[in-house]
C-alpha atoms as a PDB file:
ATOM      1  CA  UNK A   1      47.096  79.133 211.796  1.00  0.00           C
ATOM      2  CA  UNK A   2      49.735  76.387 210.104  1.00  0.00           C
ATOM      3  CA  UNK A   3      50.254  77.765 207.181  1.00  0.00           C
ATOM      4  CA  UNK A   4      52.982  78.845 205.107  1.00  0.00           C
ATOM      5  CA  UNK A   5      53.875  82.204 203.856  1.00  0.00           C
ATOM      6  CA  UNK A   6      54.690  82.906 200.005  1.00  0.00           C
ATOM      7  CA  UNK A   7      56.348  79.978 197.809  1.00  0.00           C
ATOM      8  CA  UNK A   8      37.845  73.303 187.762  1.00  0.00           C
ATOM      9  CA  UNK A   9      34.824  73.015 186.617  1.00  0.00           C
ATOM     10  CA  UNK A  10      34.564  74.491 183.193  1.00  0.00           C
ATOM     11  CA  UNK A  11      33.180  77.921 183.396  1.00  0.00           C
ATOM     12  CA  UNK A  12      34.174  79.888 180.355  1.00  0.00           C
ATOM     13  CA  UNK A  13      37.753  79.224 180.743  1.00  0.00           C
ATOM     14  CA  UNK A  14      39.451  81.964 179.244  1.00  0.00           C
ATOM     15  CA  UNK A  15      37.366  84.351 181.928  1.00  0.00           C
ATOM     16  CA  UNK A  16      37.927  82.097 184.565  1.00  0.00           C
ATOM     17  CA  UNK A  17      41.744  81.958 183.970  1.00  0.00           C
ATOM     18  CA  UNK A  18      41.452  86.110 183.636  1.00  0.00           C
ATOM     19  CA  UNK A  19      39.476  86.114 187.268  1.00  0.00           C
ATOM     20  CA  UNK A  20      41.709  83.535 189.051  1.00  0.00           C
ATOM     21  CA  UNK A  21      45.437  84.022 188.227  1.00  0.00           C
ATOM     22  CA  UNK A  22      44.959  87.760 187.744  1.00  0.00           C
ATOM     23  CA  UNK A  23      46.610  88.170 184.057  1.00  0.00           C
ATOM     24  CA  UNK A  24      47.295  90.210 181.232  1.00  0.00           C
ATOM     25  CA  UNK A  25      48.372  90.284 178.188  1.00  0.00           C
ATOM     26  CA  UNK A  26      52.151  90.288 177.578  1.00  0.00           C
ATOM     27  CA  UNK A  27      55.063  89.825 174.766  1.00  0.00           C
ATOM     28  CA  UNK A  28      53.730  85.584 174.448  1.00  0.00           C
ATOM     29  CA  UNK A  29      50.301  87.472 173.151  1.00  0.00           C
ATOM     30  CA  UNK A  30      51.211  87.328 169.542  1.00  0.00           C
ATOM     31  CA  UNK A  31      51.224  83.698 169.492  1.00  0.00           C
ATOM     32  CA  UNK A  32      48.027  81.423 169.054  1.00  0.00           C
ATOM     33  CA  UNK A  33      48.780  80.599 172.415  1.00  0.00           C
ATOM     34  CA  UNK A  34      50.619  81.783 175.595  1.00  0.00           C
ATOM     35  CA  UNK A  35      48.491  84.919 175.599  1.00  0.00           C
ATOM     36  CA  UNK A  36      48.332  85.305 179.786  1.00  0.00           C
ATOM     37  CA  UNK A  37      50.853  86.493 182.343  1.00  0.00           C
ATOM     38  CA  UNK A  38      50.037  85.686 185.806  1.00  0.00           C
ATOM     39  CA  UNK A  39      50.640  88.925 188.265  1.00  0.00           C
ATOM     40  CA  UNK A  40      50.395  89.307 192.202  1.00  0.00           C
ATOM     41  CA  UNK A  41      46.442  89.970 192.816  1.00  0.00           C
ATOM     42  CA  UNK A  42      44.440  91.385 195.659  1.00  0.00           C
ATOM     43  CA  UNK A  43      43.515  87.765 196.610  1.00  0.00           C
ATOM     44  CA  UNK A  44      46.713  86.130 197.809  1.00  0.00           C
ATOM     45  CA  UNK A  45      47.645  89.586 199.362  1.00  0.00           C
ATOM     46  CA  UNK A  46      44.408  89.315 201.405  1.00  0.00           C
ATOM     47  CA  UNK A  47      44.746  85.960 202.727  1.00  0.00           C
ATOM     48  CA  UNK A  48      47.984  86.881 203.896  1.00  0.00           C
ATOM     49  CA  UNK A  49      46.820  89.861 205.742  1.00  0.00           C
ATOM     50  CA  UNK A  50      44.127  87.350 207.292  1.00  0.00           C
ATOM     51  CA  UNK A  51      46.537  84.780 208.240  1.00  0.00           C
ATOM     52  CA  UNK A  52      48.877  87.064 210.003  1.00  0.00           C
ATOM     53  CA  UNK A  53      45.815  88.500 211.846  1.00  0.00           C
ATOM     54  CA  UNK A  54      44.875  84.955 212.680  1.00  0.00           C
ATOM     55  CA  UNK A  55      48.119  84.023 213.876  1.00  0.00           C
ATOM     56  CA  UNK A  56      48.354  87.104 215.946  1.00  0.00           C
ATOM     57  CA  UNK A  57      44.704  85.669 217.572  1.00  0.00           C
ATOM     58  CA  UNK A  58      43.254  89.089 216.657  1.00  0.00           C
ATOM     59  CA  UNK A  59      39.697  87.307 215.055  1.00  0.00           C
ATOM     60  CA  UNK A  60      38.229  90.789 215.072  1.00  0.00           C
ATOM     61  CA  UNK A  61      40.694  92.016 212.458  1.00  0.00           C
ATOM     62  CA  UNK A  62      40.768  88.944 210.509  1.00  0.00           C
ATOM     63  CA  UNK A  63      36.623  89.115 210.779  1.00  0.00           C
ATOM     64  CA  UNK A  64      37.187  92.912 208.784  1.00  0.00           C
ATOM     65  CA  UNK A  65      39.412  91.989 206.517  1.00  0.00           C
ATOM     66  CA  UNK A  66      38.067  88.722 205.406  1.00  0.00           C
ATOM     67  CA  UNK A  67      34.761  91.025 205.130  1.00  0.00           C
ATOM     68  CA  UNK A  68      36.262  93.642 203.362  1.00  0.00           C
ATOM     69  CA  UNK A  69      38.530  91.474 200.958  1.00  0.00           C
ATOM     70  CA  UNK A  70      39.353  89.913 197.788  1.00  0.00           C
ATOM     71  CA  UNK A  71      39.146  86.406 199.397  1.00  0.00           C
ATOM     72  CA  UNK A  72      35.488  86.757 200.146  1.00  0.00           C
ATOM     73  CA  UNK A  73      34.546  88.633 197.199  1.00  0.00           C
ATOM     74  CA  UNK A  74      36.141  85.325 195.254  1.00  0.00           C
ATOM     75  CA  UNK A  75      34.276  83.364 197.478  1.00  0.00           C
ATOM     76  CA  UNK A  76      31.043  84.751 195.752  1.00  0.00           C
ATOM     77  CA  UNK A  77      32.054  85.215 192.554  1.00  0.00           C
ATOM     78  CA  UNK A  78      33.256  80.989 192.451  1.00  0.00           C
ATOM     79  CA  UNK A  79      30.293  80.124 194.576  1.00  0.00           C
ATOM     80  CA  UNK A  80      28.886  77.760 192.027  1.00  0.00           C
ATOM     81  CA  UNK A  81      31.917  75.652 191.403  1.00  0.00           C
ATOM     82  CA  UNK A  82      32.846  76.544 195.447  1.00  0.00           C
ATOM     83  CA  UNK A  83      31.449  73.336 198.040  1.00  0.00           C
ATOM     84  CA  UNK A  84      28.315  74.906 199.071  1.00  0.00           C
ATOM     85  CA  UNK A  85      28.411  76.935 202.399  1.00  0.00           C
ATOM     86  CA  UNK A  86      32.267  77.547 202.151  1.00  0.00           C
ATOM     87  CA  UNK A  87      31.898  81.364 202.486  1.00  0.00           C
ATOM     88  CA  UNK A  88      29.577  81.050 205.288  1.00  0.00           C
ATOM     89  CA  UNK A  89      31.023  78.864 207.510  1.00  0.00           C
ATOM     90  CA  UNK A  90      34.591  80.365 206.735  1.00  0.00           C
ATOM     91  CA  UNK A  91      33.057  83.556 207.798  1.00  0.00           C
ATOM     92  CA  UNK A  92      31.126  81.463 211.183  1.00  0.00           C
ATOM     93  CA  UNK A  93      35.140  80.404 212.104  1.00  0.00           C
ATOM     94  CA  UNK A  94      36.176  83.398 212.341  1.00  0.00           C
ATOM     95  CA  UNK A  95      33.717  85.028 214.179  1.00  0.00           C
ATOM     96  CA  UNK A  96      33.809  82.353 216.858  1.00  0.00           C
ATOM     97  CA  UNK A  97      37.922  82.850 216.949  1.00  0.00           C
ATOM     98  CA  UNK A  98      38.542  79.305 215.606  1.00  0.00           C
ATOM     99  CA  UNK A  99      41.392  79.341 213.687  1.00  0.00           C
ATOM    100  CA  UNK A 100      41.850  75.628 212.596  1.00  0.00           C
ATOM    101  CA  UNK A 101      38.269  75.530 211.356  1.00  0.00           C
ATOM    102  CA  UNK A 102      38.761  78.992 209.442  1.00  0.00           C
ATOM    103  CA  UNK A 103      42.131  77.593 208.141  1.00  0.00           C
ATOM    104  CA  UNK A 104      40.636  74.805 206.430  1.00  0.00           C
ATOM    105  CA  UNK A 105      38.048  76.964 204.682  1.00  0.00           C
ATOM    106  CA  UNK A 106      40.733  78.720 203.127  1.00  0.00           C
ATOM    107  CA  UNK A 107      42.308  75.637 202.178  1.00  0.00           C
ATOM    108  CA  UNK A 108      39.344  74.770 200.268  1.00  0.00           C
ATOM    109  CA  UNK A 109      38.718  77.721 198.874  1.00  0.00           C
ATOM    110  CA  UNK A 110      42.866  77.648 197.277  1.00  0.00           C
ATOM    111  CA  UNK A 111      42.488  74.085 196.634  1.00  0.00           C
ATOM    112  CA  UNK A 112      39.848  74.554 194.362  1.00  0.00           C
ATOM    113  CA  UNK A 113      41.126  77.865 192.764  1.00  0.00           C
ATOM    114  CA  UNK A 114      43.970  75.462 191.820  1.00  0.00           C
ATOM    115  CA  UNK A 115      42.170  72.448 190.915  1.00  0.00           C
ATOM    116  CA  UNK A 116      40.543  74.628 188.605  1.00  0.00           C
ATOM    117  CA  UNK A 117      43.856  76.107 187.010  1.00  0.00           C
ATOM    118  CA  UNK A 118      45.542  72.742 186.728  1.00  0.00           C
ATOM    119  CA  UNK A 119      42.365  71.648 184.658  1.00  0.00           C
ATOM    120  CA  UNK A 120      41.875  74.955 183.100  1.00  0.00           C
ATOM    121  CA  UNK A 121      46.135  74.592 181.591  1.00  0.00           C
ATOM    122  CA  UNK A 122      45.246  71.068 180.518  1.00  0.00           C
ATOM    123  CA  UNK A 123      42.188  72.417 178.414  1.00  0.00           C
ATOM    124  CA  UNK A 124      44.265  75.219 176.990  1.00  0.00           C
ATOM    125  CA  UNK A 125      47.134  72.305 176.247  1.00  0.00           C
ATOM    126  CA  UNK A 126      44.710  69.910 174.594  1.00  0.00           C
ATOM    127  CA  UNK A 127      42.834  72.698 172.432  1.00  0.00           C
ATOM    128  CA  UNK A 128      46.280  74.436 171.690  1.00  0.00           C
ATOM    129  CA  UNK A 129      48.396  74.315 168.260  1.00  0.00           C
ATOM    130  CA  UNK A 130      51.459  75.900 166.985  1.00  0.00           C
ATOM    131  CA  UNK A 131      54.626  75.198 168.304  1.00  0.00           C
ATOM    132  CA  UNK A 132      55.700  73.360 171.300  1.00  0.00           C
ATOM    133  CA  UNK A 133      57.520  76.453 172.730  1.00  0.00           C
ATOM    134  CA  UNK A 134      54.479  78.335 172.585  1.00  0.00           C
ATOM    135  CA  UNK A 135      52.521  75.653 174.114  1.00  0.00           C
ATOM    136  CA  UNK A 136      55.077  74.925 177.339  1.00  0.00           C
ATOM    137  CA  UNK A 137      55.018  78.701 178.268  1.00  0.00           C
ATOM    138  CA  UNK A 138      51.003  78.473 178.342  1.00  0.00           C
ATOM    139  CA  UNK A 139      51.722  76.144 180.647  1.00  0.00           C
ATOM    140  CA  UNK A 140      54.518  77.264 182.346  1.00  0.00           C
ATOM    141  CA  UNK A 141      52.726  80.534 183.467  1.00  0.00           C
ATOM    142  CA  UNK A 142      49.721  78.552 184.363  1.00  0.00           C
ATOM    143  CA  UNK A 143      52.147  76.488 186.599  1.00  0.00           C
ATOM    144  CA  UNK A 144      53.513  80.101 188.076  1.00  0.00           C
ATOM    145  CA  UNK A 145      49.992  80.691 189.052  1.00  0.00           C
ATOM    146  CA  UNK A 146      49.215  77.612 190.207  1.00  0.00           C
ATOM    147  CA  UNK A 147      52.555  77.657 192.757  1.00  0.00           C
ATOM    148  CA  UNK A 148      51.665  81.420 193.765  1.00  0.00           C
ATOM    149  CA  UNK A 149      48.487  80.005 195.170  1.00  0.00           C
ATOM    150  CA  UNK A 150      49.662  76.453 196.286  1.00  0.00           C
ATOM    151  CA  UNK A 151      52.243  77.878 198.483  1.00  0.00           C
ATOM    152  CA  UNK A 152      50.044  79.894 200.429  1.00  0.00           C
ATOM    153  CA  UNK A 153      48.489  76.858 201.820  1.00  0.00           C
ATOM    154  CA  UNK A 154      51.264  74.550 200.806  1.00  0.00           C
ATOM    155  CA  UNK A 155      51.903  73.868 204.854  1.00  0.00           C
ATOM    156  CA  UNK A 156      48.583  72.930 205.945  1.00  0.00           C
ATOM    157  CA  UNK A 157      47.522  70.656 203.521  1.00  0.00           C
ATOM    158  CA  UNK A 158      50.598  68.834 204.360  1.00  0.00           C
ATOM    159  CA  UNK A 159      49.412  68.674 208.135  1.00  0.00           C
ATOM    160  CA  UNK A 160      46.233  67.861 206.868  1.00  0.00           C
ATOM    161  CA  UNK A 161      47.267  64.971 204.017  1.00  0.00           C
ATOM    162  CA  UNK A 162      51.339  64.698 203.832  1.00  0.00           C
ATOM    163  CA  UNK A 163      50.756  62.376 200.537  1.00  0.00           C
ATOM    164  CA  UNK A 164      48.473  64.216 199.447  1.00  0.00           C
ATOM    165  CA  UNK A 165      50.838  67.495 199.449  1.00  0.00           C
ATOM    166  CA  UNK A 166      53.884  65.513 198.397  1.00  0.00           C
ATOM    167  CA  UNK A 167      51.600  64.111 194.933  1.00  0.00           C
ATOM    168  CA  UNK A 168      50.854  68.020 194.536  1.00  0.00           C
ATOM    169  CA  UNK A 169      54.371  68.778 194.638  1.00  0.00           C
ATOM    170  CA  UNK A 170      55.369  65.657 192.280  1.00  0.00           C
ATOM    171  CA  UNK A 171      52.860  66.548 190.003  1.00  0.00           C
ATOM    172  CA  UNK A 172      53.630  70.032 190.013  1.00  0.00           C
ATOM    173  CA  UNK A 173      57.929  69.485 189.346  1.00  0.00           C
ATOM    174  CA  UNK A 174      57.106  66.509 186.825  1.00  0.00           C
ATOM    175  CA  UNK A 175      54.703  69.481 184.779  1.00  0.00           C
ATOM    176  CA  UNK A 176      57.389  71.802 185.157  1.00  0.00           C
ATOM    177  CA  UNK A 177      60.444  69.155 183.387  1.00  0.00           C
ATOM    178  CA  UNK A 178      58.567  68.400 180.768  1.00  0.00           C
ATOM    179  CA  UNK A 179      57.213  72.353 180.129  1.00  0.00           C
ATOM    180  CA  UNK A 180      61.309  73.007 180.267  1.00  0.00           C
ATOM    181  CA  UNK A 181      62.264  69.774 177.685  1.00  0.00           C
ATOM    182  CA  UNK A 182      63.028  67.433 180.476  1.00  0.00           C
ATOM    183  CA  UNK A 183      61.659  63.927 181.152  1.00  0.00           C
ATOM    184  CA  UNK A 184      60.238  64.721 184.576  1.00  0.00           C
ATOM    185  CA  UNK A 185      61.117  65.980 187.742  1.00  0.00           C
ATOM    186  CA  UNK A 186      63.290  69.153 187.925  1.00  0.00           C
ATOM    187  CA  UNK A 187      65.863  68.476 190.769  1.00  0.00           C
ATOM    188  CA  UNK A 188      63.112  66.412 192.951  1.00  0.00           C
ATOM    189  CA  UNK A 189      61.899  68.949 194.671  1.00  0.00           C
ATOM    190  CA  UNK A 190      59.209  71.854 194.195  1.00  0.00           C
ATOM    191  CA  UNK A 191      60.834  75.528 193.579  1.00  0.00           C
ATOM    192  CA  UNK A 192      61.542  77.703 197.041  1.00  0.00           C
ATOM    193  CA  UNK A 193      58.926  80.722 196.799  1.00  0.00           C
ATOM    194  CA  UNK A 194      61.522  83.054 195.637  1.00  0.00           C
ATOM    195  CA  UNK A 195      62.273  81.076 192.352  1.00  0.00           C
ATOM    196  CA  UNK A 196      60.577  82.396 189.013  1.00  0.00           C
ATOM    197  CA  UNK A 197      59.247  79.149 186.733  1.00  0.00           C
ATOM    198  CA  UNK A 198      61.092  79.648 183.612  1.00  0.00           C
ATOM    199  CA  UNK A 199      62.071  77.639 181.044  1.00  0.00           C
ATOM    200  CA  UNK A 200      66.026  76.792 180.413  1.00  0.00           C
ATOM    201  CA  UNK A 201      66.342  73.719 178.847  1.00  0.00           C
ATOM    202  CA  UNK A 202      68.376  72.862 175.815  1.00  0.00           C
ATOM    203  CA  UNK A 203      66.247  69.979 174.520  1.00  0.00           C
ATOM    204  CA  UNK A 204      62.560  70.639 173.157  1.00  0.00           C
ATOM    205  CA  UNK A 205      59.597  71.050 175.670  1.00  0.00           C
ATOM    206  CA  UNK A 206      56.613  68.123 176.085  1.00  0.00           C
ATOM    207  CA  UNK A 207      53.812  70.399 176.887  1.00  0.00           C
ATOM    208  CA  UNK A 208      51.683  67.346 175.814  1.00  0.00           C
ATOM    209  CA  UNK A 209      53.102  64.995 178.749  1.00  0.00           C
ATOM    210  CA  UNK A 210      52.456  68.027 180.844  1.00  0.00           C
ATOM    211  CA  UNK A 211      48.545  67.381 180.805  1.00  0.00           C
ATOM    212  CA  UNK A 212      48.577  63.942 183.253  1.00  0.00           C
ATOM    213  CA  UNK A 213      50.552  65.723 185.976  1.00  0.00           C
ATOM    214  CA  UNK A 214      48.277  68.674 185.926  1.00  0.00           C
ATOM    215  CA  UNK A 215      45.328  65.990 185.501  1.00  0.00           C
ATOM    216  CA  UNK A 216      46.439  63.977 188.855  1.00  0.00           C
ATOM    217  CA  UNK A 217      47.034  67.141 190.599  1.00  0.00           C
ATOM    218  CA  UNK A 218      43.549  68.258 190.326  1.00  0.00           C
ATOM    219  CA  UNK A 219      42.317  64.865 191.091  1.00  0.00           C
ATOM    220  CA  UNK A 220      44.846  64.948 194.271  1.00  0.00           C
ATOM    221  CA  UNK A 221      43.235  68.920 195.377  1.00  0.00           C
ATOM    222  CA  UNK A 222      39.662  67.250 194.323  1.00  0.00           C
ATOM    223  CA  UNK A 223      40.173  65.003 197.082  1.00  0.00           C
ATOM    224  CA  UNK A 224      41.904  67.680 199.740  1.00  0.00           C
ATOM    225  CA  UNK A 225      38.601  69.764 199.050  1.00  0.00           C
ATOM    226  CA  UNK A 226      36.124  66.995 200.288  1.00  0.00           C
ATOM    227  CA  UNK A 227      38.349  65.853 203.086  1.00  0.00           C
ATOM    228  CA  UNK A 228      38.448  69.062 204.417  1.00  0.00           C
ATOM    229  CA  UNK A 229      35.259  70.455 203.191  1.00  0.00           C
ATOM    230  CA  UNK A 230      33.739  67.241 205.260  1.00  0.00           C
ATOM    231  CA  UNK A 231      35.741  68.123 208.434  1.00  0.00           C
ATOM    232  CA  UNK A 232      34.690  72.035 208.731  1.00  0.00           C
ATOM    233  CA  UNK A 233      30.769  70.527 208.445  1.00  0.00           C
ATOM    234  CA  UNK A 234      31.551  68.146 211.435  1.00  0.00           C
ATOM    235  CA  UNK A 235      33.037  70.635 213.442  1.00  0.00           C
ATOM    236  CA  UNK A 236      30.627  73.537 212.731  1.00  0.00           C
END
């Protein structure tokens, strides 16, 4: 399995932020806004315990775990905003010890848990007042989210769809410069999986140029999601 380790419909956002990015209410929740604080969660840790089995070519293992785990329990819980079948033919994949075909299922099931963060922070931007501060570190923990998940399949989507990859990783830096009180891009490139985002600019934050990057990355993982989504049903 090719895929890296660590670097939306509406659906009541403010639950669907809770389920997804695994949050909690920190220091930012006195403000009108930047109430959420992304964590590590059961899902990510999951998938990685499935990829490694995967890797290893022990389907049996990956079979139990992707039973027994968070991945498939978010599977069900998203099924409605989920491509139809997803679970089911992840599941299929893995049984039959085909790892490409189980790899892409989990591609589209991150793509869209992204997808529906990136739209989820540009809701929370547009219906947000108060100050810009307050506003960029919404974002900014939405965007610390967002890269938690990316970079678990960061890798294979770029086998799958190099530009495709490279406009997530645009998108995702351009977000980020504005969120810090830049113009754009921070540095050109997306943040190694052992950076932090934080903010450390000296001018003021954009947080309302942050919306069309986040906007054109869930177009971008829109698109990842019915390539792929297309190729596991061809190959089933």
């Amino acid at each position: 399995m090719r895929v890296a380790p660590a670097r939306s419909r509406r659906c009541r956002p403010a639950v669907l932020a809770a389920a997804l990015l695994g949050i909690a209410a920190g220091p930012a929740a006195a403000h009108h806004v930047g109430a959420y604080v992304p964590r590590d969660n059961e899902i990510s840790a999951n998938f990685k315990q499935i990829k490694f089995s995967i890797q290893a070519r022990k389907f049996d293992v990956a079979l139990r775990l992707f039973d027994k785990g968070a991945v498939r329990a978010e599977m069900r819980a998203q099924a409605t905003r989920l491509p139809a079948g997803l679970e089911g033919a992840t599941r299929a994949a893995l049984g039959a010890g085909d790892g490409p075909r189980a790899e892409r299922g989990l591609v589209v099931f991150f793509a869209a848990l992204i997808r529906d963060l990136a739209l989820d922070a540009d809701r929370r931007l547009a219906e947000a007042s108060g100050p810009a501060e307050a506003r960029a570190a919404t974002g900014l923990r939405f965007l610390e989210a967002i890269w938690r998940y990316y970079n678990l399949v960061d890798f294979a989507v770029s086998q799958y769809d190099p530009k495709a990859a490279v406009a997530v990783r645009l998108a995702f830096d351009e977000a980020e410069g504005y969120a810090e009180g830049g113009t754009g891009p921070v540095g050109g490139t997306v943040a190694p999986p052992s950076r932090r985002v934080t903010g450390r600019a000296a001018a003021p934050p954009k947080p309302e140029k942050m919306r069309e990057p986040l906007q054109r990355m869930a177009r971008v993982l829109s698109g990842v999601i019915e390539t792929s989504i297309t190729v596991i049903r061809r190959d089933s």
